[in-house]
N, C-alpha and C. Protein backbone atom coordinates (compact mmCIF):
# COMPACT_ATOMS: atom_id res chain seq x y z
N UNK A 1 -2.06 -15.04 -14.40
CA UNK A 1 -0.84 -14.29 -14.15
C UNK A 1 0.23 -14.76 -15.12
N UNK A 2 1.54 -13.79 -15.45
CA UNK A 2 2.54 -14.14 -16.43
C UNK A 2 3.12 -14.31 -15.44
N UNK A 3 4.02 -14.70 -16.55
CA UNK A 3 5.96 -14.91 -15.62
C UNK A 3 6.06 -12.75 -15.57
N UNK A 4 7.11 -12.50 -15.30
CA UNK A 4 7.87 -11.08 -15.19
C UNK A 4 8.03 -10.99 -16.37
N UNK A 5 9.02 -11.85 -16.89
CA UNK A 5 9.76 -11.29 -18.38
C UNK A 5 8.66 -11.07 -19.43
N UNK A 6 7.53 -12.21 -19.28
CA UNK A 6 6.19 -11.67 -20.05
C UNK A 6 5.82 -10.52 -19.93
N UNK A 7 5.04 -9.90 -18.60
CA UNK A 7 4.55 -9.03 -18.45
C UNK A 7 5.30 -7.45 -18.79
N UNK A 8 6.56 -7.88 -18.68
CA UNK A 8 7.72 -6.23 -19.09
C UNK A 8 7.69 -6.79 -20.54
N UNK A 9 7.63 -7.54 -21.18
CA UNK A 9 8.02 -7.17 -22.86
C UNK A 9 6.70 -6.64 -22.97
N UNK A 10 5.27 -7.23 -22.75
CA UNK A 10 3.94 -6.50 -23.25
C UNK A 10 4.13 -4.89 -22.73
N UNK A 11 4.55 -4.77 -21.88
CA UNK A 11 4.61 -3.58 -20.98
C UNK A 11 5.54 -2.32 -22.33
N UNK A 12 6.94 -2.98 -22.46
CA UNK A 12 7.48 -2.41 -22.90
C UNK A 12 6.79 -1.78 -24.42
N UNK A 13 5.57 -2.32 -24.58
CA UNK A 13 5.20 -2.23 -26.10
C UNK A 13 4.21 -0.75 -25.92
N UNK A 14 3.99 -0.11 -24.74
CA UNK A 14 2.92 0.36 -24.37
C UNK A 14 3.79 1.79 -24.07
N UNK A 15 3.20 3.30 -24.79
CA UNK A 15 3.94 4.20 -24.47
C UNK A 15 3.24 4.97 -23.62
N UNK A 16 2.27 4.53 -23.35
CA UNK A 16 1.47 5.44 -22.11
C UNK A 16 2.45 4.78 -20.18
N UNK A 17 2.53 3.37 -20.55
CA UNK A 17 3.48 2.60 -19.43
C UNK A 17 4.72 3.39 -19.16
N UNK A 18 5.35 2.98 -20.34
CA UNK A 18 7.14 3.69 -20.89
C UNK A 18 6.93 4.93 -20.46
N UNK A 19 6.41 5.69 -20.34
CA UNK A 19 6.74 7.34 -19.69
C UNK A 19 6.75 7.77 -18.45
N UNK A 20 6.98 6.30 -17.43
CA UNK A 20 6.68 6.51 -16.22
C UNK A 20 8.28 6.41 -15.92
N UNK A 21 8.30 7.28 -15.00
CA UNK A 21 10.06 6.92 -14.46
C UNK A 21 10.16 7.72 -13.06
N UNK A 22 10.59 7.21 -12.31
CA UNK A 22 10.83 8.16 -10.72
C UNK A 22 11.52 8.97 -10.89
N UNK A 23 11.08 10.27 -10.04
CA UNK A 23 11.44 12.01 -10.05
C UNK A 23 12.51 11.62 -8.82
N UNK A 24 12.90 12.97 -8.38
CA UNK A 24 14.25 12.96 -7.57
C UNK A 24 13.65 12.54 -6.28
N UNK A 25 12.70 13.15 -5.67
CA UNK A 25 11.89 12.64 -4.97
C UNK A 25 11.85 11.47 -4.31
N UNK A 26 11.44 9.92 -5.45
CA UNK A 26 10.87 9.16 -5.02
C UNK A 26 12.29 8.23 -5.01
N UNK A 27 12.53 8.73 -6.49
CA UNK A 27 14.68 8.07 -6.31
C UNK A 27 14.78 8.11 -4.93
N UNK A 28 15.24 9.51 -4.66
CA UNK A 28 15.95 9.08 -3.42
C UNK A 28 15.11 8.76 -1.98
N UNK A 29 13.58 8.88 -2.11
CA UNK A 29 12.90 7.83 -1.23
C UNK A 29 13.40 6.51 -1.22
N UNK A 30 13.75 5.90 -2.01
CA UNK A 30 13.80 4.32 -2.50
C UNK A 30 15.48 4.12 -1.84
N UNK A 31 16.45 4.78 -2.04
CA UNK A 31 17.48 5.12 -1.55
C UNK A 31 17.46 5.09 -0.22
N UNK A 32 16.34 6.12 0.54
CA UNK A 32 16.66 6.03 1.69
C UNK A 32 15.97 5.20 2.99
N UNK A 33 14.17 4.42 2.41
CA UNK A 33 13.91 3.66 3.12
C UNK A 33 14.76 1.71 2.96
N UNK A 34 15.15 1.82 1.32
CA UNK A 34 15.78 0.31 1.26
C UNK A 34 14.13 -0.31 0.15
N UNK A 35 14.70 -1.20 -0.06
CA UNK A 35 13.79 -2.26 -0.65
C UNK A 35 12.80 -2.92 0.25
N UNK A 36 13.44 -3.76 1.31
CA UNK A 36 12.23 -3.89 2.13
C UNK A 36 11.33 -3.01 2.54
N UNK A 37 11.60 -1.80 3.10
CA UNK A 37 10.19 -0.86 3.31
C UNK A 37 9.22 -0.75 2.64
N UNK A 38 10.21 -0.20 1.18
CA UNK A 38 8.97 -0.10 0.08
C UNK A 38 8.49 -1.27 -0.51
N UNK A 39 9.00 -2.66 -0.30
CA UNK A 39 8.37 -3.40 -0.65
C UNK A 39 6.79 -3.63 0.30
N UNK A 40 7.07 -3.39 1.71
CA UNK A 40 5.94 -3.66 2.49
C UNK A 40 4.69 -2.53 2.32
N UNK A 41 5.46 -1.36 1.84
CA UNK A 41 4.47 -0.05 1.30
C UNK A 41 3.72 -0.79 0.32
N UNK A 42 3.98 -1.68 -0.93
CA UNK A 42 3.54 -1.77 -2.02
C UNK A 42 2.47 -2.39 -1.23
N UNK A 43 2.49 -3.61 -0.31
CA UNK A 43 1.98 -4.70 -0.15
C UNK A 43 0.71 -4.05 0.61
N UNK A 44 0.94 -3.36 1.46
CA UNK A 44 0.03 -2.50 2.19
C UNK A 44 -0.51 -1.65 1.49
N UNK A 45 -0.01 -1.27 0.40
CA UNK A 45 -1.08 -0.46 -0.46
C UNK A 45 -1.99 -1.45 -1.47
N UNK A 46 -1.50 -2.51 -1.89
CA UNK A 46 -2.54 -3.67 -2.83
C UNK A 46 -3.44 -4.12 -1.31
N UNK A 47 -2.68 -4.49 -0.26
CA UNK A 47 -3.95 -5.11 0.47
C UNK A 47 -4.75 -4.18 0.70
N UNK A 48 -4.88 -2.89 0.85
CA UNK A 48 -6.19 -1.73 1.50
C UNK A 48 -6.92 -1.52 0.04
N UNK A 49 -5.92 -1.41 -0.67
CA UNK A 49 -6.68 -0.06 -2.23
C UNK A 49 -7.35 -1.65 -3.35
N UNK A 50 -6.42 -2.63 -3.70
CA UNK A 50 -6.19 -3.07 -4.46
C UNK A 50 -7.45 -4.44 -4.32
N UNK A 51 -6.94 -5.12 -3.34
CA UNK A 51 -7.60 -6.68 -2.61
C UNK A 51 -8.71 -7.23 -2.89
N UNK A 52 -9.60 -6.09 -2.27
CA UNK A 52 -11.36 -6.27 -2.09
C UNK A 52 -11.69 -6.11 -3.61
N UNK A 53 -13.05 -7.30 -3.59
CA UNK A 53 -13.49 -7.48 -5.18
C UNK A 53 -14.00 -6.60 -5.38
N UNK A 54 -14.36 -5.58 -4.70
CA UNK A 54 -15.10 -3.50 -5.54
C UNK A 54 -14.34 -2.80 -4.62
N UNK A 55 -12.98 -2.77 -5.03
CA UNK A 55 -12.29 -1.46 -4.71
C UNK A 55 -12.60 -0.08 -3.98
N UNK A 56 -12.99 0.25 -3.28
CA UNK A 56 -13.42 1.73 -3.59
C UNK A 56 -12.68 2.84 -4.43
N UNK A 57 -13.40 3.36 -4.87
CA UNK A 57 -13.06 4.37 -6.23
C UNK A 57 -12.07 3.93 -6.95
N UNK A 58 -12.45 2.50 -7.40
CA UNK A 58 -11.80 1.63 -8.53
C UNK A 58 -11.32 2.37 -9.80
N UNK A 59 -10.48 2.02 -10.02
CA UNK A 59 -9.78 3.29 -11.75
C UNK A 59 -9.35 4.27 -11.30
N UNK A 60 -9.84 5.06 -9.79
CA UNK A 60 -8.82 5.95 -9.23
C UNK A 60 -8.53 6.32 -8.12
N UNK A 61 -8.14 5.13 -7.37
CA UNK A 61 -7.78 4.88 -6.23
C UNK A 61 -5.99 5.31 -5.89
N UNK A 62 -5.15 5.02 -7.24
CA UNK A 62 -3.80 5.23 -7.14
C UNK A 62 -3.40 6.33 -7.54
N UNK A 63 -2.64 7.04 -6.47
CA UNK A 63 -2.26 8.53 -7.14
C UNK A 63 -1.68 8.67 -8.25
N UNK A 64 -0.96 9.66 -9.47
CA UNK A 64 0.17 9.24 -9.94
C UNK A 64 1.48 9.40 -9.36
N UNK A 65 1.51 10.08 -7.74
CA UNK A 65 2.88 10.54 -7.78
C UNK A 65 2.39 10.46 -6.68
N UNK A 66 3.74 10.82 -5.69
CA UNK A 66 3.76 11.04 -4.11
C UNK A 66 4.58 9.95 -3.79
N UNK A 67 4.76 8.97 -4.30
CA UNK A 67 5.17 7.46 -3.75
C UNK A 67 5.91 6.76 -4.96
N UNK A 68 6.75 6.44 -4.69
CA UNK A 68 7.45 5.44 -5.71
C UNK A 68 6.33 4.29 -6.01
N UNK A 69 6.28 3.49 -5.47
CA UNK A 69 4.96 2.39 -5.06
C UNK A 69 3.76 3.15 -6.34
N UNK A 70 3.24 4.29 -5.89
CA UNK A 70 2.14 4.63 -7.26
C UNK A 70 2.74 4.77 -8.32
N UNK A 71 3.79 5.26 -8.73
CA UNK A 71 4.46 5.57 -10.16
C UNK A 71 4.51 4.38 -10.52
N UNK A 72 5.35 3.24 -9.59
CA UNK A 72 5.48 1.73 -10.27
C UNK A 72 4.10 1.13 -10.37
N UNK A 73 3.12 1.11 -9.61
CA UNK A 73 1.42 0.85 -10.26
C UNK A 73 1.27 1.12 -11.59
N UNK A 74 1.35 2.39 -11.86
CA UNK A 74 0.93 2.72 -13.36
C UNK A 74 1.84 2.24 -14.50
N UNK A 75 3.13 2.45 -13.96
CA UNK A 75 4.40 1.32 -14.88
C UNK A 75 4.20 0.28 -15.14
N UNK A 76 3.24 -0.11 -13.99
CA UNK A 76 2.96 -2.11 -14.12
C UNK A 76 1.55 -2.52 -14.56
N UNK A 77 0.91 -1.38 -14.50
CA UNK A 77 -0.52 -1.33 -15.00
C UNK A 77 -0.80 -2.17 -13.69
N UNK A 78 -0.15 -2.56 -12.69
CA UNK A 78 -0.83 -2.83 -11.35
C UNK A 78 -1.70 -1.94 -10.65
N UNK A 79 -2.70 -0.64 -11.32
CA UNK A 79 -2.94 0.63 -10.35
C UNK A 79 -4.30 0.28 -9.90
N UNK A 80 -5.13 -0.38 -10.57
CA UNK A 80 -6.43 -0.29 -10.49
C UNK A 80 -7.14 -2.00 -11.26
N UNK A 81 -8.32 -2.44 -10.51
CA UNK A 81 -8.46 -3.70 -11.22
C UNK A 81 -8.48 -4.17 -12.70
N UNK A 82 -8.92 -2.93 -13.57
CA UNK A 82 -8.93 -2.98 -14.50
C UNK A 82 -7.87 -3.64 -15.56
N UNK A 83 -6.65 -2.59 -15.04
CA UNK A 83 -5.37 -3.15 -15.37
C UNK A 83 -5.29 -4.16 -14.98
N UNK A 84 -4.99 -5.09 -13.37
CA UNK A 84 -4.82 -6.01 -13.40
C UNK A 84 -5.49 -7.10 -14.03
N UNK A 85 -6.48 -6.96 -14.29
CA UNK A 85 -7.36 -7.93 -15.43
C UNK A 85 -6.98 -7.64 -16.65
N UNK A 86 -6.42 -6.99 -17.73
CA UNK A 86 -5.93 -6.69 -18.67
C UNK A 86 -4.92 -6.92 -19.03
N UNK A 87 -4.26 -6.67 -18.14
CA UNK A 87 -2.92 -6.96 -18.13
C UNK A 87 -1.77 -8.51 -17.79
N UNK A 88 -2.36 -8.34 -16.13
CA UNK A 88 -2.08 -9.65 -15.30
C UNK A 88 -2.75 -10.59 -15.53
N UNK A 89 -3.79 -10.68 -16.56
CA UNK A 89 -4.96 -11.62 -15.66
C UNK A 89 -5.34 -12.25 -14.62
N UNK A 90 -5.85 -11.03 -13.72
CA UNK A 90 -6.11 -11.16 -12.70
C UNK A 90 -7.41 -10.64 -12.57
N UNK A 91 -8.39 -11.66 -12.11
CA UNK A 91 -10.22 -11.67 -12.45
C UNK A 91 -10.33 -10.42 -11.28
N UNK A 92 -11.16 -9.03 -11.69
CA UNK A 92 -12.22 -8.54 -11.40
C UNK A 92 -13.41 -8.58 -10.75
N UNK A 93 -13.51 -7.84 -9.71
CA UNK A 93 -15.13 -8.36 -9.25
C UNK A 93 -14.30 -9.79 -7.79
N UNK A 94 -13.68 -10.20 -7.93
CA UNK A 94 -13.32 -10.92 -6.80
C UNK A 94 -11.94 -10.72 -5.86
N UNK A 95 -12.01 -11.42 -4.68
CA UNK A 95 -10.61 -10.38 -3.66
C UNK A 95 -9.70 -11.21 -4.54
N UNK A 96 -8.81 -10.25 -4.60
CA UNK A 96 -7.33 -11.24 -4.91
C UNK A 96 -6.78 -12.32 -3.81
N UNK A 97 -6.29 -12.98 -4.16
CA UNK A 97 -5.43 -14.25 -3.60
C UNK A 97 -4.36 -13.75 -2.94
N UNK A 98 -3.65 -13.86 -1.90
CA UNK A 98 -2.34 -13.60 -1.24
C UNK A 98 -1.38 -13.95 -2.04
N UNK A 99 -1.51 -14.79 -3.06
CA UNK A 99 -0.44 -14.91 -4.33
C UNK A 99 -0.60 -14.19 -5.27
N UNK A 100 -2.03 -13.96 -5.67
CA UNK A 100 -1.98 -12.72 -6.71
C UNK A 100 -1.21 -11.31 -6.09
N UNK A 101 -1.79 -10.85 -5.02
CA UNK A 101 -0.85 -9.96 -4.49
C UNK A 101 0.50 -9.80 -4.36
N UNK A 102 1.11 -10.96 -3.80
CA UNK A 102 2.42 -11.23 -3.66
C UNK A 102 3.22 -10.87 -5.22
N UNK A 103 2.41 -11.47 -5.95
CA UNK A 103 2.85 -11.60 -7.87
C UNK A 103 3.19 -9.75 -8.05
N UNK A 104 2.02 -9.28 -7.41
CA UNK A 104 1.86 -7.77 -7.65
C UNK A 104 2.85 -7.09 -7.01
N UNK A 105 3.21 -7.06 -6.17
CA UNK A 105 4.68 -6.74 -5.18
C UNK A 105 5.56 -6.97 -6.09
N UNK A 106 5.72 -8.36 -6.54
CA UNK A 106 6.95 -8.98 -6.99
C UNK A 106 7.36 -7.78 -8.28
N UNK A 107 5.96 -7.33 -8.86
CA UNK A 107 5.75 -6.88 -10.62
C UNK A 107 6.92 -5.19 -10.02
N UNK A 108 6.27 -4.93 -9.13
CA UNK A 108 6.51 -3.88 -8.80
C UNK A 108 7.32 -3.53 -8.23
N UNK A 109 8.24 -4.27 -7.60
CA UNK A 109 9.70 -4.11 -7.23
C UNK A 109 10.36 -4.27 -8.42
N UNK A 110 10.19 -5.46 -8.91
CA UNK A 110 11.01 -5.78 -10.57
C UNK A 110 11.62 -4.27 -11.18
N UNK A 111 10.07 -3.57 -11.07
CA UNK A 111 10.17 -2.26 -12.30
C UNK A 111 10.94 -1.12 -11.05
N UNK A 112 10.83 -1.18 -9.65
CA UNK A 112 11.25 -0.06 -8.98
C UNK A 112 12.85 -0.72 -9.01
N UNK A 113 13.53 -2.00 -8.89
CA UNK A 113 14.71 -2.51 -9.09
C UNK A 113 15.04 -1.76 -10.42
N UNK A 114 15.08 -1.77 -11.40
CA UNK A 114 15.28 -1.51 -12.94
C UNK A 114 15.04 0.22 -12.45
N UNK A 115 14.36 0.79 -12.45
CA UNK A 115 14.86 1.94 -12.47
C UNK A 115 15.41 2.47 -11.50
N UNK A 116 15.75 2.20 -10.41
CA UNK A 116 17.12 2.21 -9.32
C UNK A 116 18.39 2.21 -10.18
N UNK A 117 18.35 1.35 -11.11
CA UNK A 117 19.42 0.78 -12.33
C UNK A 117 19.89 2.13 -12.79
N UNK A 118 19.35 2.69 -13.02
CA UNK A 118 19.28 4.29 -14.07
C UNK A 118 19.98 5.37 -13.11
N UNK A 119 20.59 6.03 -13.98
CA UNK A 119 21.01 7.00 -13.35
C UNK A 119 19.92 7.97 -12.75
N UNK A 120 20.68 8.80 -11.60
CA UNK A 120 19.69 9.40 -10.72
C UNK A 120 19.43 10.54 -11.32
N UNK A 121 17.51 10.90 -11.26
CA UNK A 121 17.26 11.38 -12.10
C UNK A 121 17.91 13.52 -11.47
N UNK A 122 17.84 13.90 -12.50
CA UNK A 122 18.20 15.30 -12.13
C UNK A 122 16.95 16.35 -11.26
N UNK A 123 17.12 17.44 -10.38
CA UNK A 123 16.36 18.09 -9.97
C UNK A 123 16.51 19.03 -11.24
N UNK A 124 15.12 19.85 -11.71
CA UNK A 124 14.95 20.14 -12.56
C UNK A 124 15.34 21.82 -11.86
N UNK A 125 15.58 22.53 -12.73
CA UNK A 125 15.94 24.12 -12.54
C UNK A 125 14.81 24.58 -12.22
N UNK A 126 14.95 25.57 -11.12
CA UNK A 126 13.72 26.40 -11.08
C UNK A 126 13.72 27.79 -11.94
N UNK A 127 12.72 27.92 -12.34
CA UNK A 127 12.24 29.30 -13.32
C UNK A 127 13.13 30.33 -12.43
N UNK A 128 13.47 31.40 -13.87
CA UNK A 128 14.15 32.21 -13.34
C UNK A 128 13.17 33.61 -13.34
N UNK A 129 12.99 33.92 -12.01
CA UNK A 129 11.92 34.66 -11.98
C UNK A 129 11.96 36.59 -11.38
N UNK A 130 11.27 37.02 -11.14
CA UNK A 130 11.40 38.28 -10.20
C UNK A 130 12.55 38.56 -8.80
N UNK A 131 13.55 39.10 -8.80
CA UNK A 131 14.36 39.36 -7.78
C UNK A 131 13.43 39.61 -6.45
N UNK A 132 14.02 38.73 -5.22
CA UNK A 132 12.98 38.57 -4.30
C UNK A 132 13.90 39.29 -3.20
N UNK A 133 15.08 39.65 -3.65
CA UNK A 133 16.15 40.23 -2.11
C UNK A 133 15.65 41.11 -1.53
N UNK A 134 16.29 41.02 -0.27
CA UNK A 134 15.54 42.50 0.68
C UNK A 134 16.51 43.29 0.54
N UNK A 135 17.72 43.41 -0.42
CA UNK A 135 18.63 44.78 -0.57
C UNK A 135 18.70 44.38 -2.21
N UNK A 136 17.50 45.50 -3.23
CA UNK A 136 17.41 45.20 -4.11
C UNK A 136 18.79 45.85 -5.01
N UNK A 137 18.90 45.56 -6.10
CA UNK A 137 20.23 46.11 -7.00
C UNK A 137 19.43 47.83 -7.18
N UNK A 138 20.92 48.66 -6.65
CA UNK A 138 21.11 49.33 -6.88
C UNK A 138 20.39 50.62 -8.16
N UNK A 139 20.87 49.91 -9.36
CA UNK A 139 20.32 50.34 -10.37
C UNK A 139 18.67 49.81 -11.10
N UNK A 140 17.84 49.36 -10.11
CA UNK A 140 16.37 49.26 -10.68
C UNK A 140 15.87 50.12 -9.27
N UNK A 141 16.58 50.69 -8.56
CA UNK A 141 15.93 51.80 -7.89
C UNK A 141 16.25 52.90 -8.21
N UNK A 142 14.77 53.79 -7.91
CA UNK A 142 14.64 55.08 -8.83
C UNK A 142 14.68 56.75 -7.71
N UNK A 143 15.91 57.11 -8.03
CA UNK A 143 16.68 57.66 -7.37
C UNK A 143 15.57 59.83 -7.64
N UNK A 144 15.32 59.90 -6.73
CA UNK A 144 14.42 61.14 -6.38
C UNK A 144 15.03 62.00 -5.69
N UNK A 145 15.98 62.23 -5.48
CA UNK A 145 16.87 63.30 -5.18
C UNK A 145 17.69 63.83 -5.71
């Protein structure tokens, strides 16, 4: 395992990592359960998905989205053992340690702290599409009398 500041400068070098950032969504999830919740989400999601030395459906066990907690996985390359052996060095093939885990929480609040930091992200516009009113305009109805 690194220190933090290790693991975010390697991190930062990586642009598949760097393109992860919380939608309005998970922002204001994080907003509205607090840090402790989602910290115990993270923890409860490394102990079920993460822990055991053969994962089930190892490499894609973590969603990318739905959860703040999965977006920061893939930010931290915490998602799947692979990463954590790559990344964390954290051995494969065996359960993690209650400190390796803990380390993994820690990685992953770090990065959900820091982008809390950021301004809140925008809801994106919806397409401007087909008029859906039940009293349509006037002039796109076609007048037969």
């Amino acid at each position: 395992m690194f220190s933090i500041d290790q693991v975010f400068k390697r991190l930062s070098a990586s642009p598949f990592r760097q393109r992860f950032h919380l939608g309005v969504k998970e922002y204001r999830y994080c907003q509205d359960k607090g840090p402790e919740t989602v910290s115990r989400h993270a923890a409860d999601f490394l102990a079920k998905r993460l822990a055991p030395a053969e994962p089930e459906h190892d490499g894609k066990q973590t969603p990318m989205r739905g959860h703040p907690v999965f977006i920061a996985q893939h930010a931290t390359a915490t998602c799947c053992r692979g990463c954590l052996e790559k990344w964390h060095s954290i051995p494969a093939h065996t359960d993690m340690t209650v400190a390796q885990q803990e380390y993994a929480v820690t990685v992953i609040m770090h990065w959900l702290h820091q982008e809390m930091q950021r301004p809140a992200p925008v809801a994106k516009a919806q397409k401007a599409g087909k008029k859906t009113s039940a009293n349509p305009d006037k002039a796109q109805q076609l007048n037969l009398l």
